[in-house]
C-alpha atoms as a PDB file:
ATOM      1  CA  UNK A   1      17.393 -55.618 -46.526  1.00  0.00           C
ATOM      2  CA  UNK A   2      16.609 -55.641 -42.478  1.00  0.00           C
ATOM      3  CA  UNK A   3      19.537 -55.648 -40.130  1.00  0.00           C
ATOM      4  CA  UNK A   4      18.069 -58.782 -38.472  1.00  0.00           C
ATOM      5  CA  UNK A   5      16.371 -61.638 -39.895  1.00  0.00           C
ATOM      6  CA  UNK A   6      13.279 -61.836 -37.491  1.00  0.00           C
ATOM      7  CA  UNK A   7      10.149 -64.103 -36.549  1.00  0.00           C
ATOM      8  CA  UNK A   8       7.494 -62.452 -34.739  1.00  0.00           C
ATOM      9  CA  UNK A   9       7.104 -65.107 -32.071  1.00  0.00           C
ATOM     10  CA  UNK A  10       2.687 -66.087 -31.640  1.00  0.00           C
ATOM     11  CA  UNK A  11       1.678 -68.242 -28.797  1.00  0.00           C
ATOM     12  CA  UNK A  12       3.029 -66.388 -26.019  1.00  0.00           C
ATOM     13  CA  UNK A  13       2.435 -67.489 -22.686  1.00  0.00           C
ATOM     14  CA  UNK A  14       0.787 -65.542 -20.109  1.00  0.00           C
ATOM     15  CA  UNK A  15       3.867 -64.555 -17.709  1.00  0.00           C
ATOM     16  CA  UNK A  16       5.762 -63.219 -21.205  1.00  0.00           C
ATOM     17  CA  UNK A  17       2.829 -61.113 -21.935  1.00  0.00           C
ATOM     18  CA  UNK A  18       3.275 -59.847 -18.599  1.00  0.00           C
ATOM     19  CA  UNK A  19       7.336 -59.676 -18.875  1.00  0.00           C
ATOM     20  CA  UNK A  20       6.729 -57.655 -22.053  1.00  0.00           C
ATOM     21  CA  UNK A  21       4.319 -55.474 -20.358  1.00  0.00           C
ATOM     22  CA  UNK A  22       6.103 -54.635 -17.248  1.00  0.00           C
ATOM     23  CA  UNK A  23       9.655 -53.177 -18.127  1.00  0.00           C
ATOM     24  CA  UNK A  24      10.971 -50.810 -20.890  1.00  0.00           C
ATOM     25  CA  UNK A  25      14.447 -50.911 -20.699  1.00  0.00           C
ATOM     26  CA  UNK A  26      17.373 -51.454 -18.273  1.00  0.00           C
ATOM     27  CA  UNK A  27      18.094 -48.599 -15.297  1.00  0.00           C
ATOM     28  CA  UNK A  28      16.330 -49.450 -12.005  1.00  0.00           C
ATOM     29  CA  UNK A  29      17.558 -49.771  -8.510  1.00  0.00           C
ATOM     30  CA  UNK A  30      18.435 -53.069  -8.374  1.00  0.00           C
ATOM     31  CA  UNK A  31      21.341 -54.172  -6.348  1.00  0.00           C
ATOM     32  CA  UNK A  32      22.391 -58.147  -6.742  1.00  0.00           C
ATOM     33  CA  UNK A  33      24.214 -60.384  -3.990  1.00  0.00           C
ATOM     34  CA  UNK A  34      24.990 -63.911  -3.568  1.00  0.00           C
ATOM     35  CA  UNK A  35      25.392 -65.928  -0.652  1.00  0.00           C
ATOM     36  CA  UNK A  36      26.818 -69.541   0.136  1.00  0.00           C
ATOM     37  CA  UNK A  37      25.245 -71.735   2.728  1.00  0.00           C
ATOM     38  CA  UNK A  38      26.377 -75.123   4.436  1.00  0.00           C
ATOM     39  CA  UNK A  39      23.538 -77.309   3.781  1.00  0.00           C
ATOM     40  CA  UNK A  40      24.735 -80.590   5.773  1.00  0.00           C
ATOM     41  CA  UNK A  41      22.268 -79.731   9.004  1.00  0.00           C
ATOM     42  CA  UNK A  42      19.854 -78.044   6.822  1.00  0.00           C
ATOM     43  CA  UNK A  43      19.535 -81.779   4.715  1.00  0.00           C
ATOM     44  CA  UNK A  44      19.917 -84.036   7.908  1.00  0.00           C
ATOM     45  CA  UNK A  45      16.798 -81.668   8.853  1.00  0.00           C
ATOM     46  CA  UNK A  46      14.444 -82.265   6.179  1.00  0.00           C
ATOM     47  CA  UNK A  47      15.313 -86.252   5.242  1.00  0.00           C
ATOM     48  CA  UNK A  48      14.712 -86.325   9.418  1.00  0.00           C
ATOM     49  CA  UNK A  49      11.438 -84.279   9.096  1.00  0.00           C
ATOM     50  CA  UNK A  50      10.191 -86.489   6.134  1.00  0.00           C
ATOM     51  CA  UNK A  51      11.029 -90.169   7.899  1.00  0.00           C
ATOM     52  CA  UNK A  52       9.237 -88.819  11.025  1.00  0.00           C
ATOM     53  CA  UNK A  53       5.872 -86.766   9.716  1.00  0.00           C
ATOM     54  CA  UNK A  54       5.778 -88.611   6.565  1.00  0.00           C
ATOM     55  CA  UNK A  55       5.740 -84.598   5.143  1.00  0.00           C
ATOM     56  CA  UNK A  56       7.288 -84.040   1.808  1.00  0.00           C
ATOM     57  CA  UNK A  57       9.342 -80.932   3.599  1.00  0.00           C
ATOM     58  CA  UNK A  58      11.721 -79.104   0.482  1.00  0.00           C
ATOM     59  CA  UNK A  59      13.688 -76.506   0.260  1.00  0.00           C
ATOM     60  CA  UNK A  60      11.323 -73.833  -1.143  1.00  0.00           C
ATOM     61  CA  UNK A  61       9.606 -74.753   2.210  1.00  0.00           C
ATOM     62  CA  UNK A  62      12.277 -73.741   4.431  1.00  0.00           C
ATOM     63  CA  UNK A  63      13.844 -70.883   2.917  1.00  0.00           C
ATOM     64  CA  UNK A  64      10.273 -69.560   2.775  1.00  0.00           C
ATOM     65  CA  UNK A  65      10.576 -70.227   6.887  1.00  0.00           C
ATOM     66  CA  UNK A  66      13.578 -68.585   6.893  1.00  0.00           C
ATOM     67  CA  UNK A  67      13.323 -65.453   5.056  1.00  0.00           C
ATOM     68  CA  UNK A  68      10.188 -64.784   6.639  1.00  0.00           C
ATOM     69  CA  UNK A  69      12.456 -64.829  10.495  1.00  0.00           C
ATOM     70  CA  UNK A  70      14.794 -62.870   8.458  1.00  0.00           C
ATOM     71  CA  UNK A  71      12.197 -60.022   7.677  1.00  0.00           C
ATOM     72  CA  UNK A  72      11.469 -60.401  11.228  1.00  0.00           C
ATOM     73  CA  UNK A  73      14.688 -59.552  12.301  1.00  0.00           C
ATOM     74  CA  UNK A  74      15.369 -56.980  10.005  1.00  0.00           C
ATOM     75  CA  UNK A  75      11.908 -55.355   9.727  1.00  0.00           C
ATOM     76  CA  UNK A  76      13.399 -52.238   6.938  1.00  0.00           C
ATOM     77  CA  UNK A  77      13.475 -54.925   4.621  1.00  0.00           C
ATOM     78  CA  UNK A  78       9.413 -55.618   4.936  1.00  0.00           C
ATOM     79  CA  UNK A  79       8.336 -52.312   3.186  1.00  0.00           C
ATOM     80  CA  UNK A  80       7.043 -50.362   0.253  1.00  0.00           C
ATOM     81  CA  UNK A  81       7.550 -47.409  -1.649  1.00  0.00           C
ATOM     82  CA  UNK A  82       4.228 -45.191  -1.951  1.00  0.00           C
ATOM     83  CA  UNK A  83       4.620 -41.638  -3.357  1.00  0.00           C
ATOM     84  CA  UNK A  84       8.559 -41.841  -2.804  1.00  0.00           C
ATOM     85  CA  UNK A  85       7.423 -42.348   0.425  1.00  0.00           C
ATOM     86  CA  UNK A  86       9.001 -45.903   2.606  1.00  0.00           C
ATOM     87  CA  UNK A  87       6.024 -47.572   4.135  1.00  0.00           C
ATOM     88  CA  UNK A  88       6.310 -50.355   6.495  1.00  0.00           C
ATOM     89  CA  UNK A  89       3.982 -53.829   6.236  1.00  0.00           C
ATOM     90  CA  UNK A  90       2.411 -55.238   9.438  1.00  0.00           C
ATOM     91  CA  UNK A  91       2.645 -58.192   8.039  1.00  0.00           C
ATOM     92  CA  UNK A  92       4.986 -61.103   6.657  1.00  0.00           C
ATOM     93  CA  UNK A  93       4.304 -62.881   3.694  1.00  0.00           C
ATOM     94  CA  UNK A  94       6.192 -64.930   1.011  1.00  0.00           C
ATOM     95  CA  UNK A  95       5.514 -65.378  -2.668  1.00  0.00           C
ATOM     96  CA  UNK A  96       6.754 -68.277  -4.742  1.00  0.00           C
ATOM     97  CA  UNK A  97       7.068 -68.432  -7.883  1.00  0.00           C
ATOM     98  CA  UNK A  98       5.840 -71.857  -9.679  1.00  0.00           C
ATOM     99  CA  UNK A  99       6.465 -73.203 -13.426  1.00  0.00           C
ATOM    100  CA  UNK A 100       3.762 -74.782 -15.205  1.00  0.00           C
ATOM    101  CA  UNK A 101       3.071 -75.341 -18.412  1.00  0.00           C
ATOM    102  CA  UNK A 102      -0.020 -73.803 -20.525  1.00  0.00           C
ATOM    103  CA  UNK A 103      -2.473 -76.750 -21.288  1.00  0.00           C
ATOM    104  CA  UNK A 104      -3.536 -75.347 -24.774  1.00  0.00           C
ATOM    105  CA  UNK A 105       0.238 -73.438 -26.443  1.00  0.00           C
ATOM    106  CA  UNK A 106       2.841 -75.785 -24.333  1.00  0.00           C
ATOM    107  CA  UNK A 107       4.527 -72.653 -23.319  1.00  0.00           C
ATOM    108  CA  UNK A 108       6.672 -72.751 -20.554  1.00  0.00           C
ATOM    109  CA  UNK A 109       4.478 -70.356 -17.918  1.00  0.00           C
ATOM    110  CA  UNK A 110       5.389 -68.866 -14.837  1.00  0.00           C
ATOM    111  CA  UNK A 111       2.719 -68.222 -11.784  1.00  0.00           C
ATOM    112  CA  UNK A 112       2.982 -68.263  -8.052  1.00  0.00           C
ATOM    113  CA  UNK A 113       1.563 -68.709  -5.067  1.00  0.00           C
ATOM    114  CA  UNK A 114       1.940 -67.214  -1.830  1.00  0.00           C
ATOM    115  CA  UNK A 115       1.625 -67.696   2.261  1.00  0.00           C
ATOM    116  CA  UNK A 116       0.025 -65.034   4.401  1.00  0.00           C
ATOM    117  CA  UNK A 117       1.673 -64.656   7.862  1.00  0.00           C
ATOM    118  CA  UNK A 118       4.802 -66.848   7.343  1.00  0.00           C
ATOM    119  CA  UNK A 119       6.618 -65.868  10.174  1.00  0.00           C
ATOM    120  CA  UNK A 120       3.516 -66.600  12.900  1.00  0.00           C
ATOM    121  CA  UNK A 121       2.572 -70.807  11.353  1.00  0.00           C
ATOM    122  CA  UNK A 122       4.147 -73.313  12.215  1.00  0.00           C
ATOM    123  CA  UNK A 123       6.619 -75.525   9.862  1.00  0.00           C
ATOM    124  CA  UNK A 124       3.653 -77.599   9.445  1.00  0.00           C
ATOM    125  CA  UNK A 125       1.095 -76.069   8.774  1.00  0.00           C
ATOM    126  CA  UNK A 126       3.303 -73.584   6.342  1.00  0.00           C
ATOM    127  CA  UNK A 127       4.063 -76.728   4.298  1.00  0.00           C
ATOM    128  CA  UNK A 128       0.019 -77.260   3.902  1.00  0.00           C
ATOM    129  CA  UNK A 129      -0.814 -74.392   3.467  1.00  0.00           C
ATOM    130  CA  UNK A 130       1.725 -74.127   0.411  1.00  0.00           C
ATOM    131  CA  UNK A 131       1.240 -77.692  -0.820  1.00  0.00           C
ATOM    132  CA  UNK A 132      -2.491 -76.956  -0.948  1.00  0.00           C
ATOM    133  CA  UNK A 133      -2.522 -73.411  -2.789  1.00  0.00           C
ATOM    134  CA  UNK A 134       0.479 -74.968  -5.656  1.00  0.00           C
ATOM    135  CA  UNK A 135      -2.114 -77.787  -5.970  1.00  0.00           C
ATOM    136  CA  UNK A 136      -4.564 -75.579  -7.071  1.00  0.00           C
ATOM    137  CA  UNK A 137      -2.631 -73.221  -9.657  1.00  0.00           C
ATOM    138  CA  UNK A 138      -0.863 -75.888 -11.438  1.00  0.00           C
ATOM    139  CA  UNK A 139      -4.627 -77.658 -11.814  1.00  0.00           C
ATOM    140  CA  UNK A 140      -6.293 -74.911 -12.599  1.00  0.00           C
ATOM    141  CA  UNK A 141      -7.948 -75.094  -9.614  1.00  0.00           C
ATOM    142  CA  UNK A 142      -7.316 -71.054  -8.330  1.00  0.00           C
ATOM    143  CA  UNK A 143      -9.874 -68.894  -9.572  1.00  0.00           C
ATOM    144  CA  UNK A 144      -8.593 -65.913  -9.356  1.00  0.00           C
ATOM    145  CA  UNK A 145      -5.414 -66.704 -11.208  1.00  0.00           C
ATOM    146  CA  UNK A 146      -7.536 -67.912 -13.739  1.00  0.00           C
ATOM    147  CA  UNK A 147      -9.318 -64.813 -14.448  1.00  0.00           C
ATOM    148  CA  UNK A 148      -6.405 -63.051 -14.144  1.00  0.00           C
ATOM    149  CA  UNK A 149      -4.582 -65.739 -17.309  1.00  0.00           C
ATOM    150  CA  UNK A 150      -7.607 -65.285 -19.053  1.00  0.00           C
ATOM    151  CA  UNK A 151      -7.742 -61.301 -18.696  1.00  0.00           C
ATOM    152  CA  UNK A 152      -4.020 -61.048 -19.792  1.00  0.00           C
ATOM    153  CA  UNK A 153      -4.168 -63.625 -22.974  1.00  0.00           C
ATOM    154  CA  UNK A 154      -7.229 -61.315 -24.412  1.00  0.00           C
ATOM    155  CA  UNK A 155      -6.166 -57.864 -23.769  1.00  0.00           C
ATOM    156  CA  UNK A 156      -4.008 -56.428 -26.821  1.00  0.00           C
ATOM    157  CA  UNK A 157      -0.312 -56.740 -26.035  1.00  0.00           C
ATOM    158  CA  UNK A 158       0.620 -52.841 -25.792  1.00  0.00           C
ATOM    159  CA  UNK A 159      -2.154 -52.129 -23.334  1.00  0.00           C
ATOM    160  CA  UNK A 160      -0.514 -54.586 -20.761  1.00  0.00           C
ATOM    161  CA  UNK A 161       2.073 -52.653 -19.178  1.00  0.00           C
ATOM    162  CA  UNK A 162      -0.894 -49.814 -18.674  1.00  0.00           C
ATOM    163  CA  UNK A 163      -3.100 -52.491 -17.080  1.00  0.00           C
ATOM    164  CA  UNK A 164      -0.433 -53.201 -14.909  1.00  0.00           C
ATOM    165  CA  UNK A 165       0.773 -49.893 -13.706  1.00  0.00           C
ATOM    166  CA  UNK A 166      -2.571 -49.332 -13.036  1.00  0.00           C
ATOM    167  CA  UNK A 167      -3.489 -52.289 -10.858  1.00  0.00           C
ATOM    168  CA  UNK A 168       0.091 -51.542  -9.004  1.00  0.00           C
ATOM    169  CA  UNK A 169      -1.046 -47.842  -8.763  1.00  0.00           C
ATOM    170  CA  UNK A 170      -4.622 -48.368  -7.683  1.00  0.00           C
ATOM    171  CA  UNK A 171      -3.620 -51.437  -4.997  1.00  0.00           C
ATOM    172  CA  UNK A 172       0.065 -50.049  -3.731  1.00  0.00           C
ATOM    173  CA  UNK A 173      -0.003 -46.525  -4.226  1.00  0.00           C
ATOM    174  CA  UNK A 174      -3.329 -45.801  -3.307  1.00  0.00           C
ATOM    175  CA  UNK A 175      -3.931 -49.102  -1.137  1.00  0.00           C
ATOM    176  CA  UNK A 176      -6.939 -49.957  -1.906  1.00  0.00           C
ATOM    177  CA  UNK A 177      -8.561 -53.281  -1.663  1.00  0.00           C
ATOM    178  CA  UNK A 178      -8.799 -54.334  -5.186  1.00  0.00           C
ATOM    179  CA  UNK A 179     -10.569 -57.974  -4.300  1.00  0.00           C
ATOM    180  CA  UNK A 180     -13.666 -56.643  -6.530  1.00  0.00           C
ATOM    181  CA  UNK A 181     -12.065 -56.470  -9.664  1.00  0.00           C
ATOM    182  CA  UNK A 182     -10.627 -59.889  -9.207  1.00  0.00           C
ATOM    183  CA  UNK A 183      -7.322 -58.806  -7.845  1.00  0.00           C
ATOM    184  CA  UNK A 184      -6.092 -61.143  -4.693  1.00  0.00           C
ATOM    185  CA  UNK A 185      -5.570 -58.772  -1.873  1.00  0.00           C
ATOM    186  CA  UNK A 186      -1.232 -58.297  -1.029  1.00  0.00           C
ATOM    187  CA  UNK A 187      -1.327 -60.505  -4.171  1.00  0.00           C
ATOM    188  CA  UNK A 188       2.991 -60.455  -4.171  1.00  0.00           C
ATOM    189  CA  UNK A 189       3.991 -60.727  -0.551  1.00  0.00           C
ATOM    190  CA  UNK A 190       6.956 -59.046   0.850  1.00  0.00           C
ATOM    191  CA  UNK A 191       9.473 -61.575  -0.971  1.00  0.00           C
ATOM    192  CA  UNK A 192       9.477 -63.065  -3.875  1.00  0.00           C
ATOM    193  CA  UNK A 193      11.745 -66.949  -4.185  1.00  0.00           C
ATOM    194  CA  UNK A 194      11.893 -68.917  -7.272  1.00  0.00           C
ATOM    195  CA  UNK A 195      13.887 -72.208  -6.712  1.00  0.00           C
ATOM    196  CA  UNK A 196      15.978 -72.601  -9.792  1.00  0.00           C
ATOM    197  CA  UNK A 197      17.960 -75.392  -8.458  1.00  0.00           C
ATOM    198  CA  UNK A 198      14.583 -77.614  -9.373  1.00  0.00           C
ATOM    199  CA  UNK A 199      14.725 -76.168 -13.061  1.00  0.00           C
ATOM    200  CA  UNK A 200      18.641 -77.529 -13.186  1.00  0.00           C
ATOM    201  CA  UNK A 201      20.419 -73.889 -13.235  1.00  0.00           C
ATOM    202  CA  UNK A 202      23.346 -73.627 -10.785  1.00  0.00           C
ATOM    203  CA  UNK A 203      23.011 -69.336 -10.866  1.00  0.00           C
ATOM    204  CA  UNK A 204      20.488 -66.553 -11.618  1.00  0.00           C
ATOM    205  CA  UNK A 205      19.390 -63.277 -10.287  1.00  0.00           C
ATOM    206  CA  UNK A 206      16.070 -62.327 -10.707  1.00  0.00           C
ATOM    207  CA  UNK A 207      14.776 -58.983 -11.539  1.00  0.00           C
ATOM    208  CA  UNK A 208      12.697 -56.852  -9.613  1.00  0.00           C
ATOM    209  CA  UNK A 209       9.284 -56.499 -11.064  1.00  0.00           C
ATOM    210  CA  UNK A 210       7.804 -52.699 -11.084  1.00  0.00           C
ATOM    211  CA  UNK A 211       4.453 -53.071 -10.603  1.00  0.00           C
ATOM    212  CA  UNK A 212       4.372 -55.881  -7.563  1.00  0.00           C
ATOM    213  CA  UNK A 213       6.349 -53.515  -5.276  1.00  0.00           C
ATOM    214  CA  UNK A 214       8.272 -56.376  -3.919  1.00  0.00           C
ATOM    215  CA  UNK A 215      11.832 -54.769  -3.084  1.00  0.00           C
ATOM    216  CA  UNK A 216      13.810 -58.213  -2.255  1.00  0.00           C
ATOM    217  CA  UNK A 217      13.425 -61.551  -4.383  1.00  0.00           C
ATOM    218  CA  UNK A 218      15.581 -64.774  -3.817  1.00  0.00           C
ATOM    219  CA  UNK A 219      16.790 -67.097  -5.873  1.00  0.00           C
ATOM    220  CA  UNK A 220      18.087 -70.803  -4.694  1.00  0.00           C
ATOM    221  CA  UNK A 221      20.418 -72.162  -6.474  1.00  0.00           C
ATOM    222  CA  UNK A 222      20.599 -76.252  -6.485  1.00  0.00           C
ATOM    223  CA  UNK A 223      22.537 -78.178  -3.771  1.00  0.00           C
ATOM    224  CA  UNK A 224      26.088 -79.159  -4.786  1.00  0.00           C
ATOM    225  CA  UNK A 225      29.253 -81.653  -3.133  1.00  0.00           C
ATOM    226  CA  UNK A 226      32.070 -79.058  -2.594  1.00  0.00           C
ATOM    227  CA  UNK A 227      36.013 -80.046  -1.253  1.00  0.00           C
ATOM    228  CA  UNK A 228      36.595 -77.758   2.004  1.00  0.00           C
ATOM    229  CA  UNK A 229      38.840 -77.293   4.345  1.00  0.00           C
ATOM    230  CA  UNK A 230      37.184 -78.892   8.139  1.00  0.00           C
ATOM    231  CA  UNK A 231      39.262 -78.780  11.090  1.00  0.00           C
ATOM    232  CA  UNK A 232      42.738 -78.750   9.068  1.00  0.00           C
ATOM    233  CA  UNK A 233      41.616 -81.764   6.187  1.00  0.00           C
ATOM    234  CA  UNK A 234      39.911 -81.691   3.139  1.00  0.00           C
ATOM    235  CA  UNK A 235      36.634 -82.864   3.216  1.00  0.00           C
ATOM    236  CA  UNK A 236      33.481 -82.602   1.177  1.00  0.00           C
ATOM    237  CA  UNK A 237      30.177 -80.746   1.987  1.00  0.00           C
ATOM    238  CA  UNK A 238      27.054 -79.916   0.614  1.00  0.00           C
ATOM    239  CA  UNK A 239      26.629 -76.143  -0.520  1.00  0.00           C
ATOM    240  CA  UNK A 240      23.953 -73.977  -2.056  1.00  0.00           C
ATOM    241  CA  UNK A 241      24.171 -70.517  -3.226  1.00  0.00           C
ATOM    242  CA  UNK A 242      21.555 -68.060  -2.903  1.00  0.00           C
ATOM    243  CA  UNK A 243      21.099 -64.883  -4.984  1.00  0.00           C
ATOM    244  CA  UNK A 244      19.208 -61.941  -4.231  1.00  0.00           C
ATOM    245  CA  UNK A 245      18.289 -59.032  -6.085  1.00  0.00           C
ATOM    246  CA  UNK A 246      17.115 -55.979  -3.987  1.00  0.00           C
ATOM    247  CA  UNK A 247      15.740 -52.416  -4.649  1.00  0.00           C
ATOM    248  CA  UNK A 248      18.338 -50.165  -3.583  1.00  0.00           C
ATOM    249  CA  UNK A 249      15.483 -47.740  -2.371  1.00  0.00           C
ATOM    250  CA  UNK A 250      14.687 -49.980   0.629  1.00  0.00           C
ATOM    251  CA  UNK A 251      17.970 -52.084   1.308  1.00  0.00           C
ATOM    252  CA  UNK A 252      21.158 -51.136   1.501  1.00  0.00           C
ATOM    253  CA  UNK A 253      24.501 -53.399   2.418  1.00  0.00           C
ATOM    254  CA  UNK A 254      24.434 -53.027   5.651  1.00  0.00           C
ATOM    255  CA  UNK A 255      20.742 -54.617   5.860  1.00  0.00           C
ATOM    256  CA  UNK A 256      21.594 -57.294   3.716  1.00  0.00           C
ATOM    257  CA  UNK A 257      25.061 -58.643   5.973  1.00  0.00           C
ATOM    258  CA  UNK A 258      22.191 -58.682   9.154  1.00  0.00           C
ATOM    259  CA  UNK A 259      19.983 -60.527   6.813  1.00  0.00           C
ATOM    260  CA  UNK A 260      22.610 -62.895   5.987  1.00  0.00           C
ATOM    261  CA  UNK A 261      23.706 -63.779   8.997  1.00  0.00           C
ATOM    262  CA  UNK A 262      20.109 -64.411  10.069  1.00  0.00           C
ATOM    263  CA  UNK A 263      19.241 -66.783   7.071  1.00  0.00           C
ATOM    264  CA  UNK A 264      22.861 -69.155   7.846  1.00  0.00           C
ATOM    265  CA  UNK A 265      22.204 -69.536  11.648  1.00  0.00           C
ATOM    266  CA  UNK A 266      18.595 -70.904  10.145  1.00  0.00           C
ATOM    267  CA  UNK A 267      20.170 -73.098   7.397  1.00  0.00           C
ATOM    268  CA  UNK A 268      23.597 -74.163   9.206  1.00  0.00           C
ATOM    269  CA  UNK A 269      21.700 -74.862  12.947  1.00  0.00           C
ATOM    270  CA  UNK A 270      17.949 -76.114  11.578  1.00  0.00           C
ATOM    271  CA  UNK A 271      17.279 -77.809  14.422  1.00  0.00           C
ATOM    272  CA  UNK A 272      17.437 -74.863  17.173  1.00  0.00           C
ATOM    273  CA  UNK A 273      15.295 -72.365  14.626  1.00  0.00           C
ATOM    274  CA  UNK A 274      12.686 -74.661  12.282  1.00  0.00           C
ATOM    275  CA  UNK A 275      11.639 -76.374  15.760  1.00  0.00           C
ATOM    276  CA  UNK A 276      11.226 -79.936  17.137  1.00  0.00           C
ATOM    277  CA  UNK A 277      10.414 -82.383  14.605  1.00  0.00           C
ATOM    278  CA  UNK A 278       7.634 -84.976  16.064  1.00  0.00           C
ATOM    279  CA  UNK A 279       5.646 -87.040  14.375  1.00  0.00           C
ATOM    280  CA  UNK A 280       1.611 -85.945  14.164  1.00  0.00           C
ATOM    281  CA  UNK A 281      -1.383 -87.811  14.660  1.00  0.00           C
ATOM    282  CA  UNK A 282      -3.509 -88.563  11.650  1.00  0.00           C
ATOM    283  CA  UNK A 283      -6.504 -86.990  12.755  1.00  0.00           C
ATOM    284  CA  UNK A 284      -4.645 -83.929  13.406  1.00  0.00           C
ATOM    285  CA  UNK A 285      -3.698 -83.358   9.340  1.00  0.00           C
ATOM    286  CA  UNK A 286      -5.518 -80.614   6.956  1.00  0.00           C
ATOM    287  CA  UNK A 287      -7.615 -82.178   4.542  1.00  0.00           C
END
């Protein structure tokens, strides 16, 4: 008789194939913080930005904003590991992670997308530029995601976590330009943020994913009414938590309090960091 009365499970989607493909067991570096901001500015911000450039601004949008002035401001944090060796990027950008479902299982599957020099566009154009690229995964619409699905629901199950080494291996350790074999080049950014707030969970901490060599990913937690204390009376404000996991290789404490403090002067005094809100001219929007 087996210990466990078990179901191999058929129809996996393509992020669990993935998942099962990219870690073993427990025992990495990863170190996990939370942190609370004070969202009251941060929401007069966006329903202000949305009644004046008729722009669906979110969340995701501004904490991609933010962390990218973050990594800015704390530019240890914007690096790789390459032969034990710390490497620093040039460049900022920010993956997000997007939930879709597969058209032909119904699994639940997990993609991304991701913006190239966050820290140098504009709130704006940021926003297209994301609104555009999400368009076109959950669609179907990006072809080399598409490839890349297709490759990983074909390829036997315990070959997966080779193929994946080896693409991190071949495009991080020895940085090469993997665009030929389909590979998107700096395909995971220098951050990773899921919102789980939009999937309805208050908490979660994300863990760092081996072969994408991403050493900080954020998690935002959903917007809640909380009693505090203001000026001596109880009051009620809006909060949201965010939770980080980072690799303990790159980031230590001390860079994440900087970081902090850097992503709650963005969120708790939008106004002076996202920039002046005016309302565009048609003619002047992306297609």
């Amino acid at each position: 008789m087996p210990n466990l009365k078990l179901q191999r499970k058929k129809n996996l989607s393509t992020f669990r194939r993935i998942a099962l493909g990219s870690w073993k067991t427990v025992g990495d570096p990863s170190v996990y913080g939370s942190l609370t901001l004070e969202m009251d500015e941060a929401l007069r911000y966006l329903d202000t930005y949305r009644e004046v450039t008729g722009r669906r601004l979110t969340l995701s949008h501004m904490m991609g904003k933010a962390m990218a002035a973050t990594l800015e401001a704390m530019p240890d944090a914007n690096a790789i590991i390459r032969f034990g060796r710390l490497y620093m990027r040039e460049d900022i950008s920010v993956f997000f992670q997007v939930a879709l479902e597969d058209p032909l299982s119904g699994e639940i599957d997990l993609s991304g997308t991701i913006v190239h020099h966050a820290d140098k566009k504009p709130l704006l154009q940021f926003i297209d530029e994301f609104e555009k690229s999400v368009k076109k995964v959950r669609t179907g619409n990006d072809e080399n995601l598409e490839k890349s699905r297709s490759l990983f629901k074909r390829i036997p199950l315990f070959t997966v976590r080779w193929l994946l080494n080896f693409i991190g291996f071949m495009g991080f350790s020895l940085n090469m330009d993997m665009r030929w074999a389909g590979v998107p080049q700096d395909p995971f950014g220098s951050v990773l943020i899921t919102n789980i707030g939009s999937l309805g969970l208050e908490e979660a901490y994300v863990p760092l994913v081996p072969y994408s060599r991403v050493p900080l990913l954020v998690a935002i937690g959903a917007v809640k009414d909380v009693p505090t204390v203001k000026d001596g009376e109880l009051a009620v404000s809006k909060q949201m938590r965010v939770f980080a996991t980072f690799d303990h290789r790159v980031l230590d404490g001390a860079h994440a309090a900087k970081m902090a403090k850097t992503l709650k002067a963005w969120f708790e005094h939008p106004f002076e960091h996202f920039g002046p809100i005016e309302k565009e001219e048609e003619h002047s929007r992306l297609d």
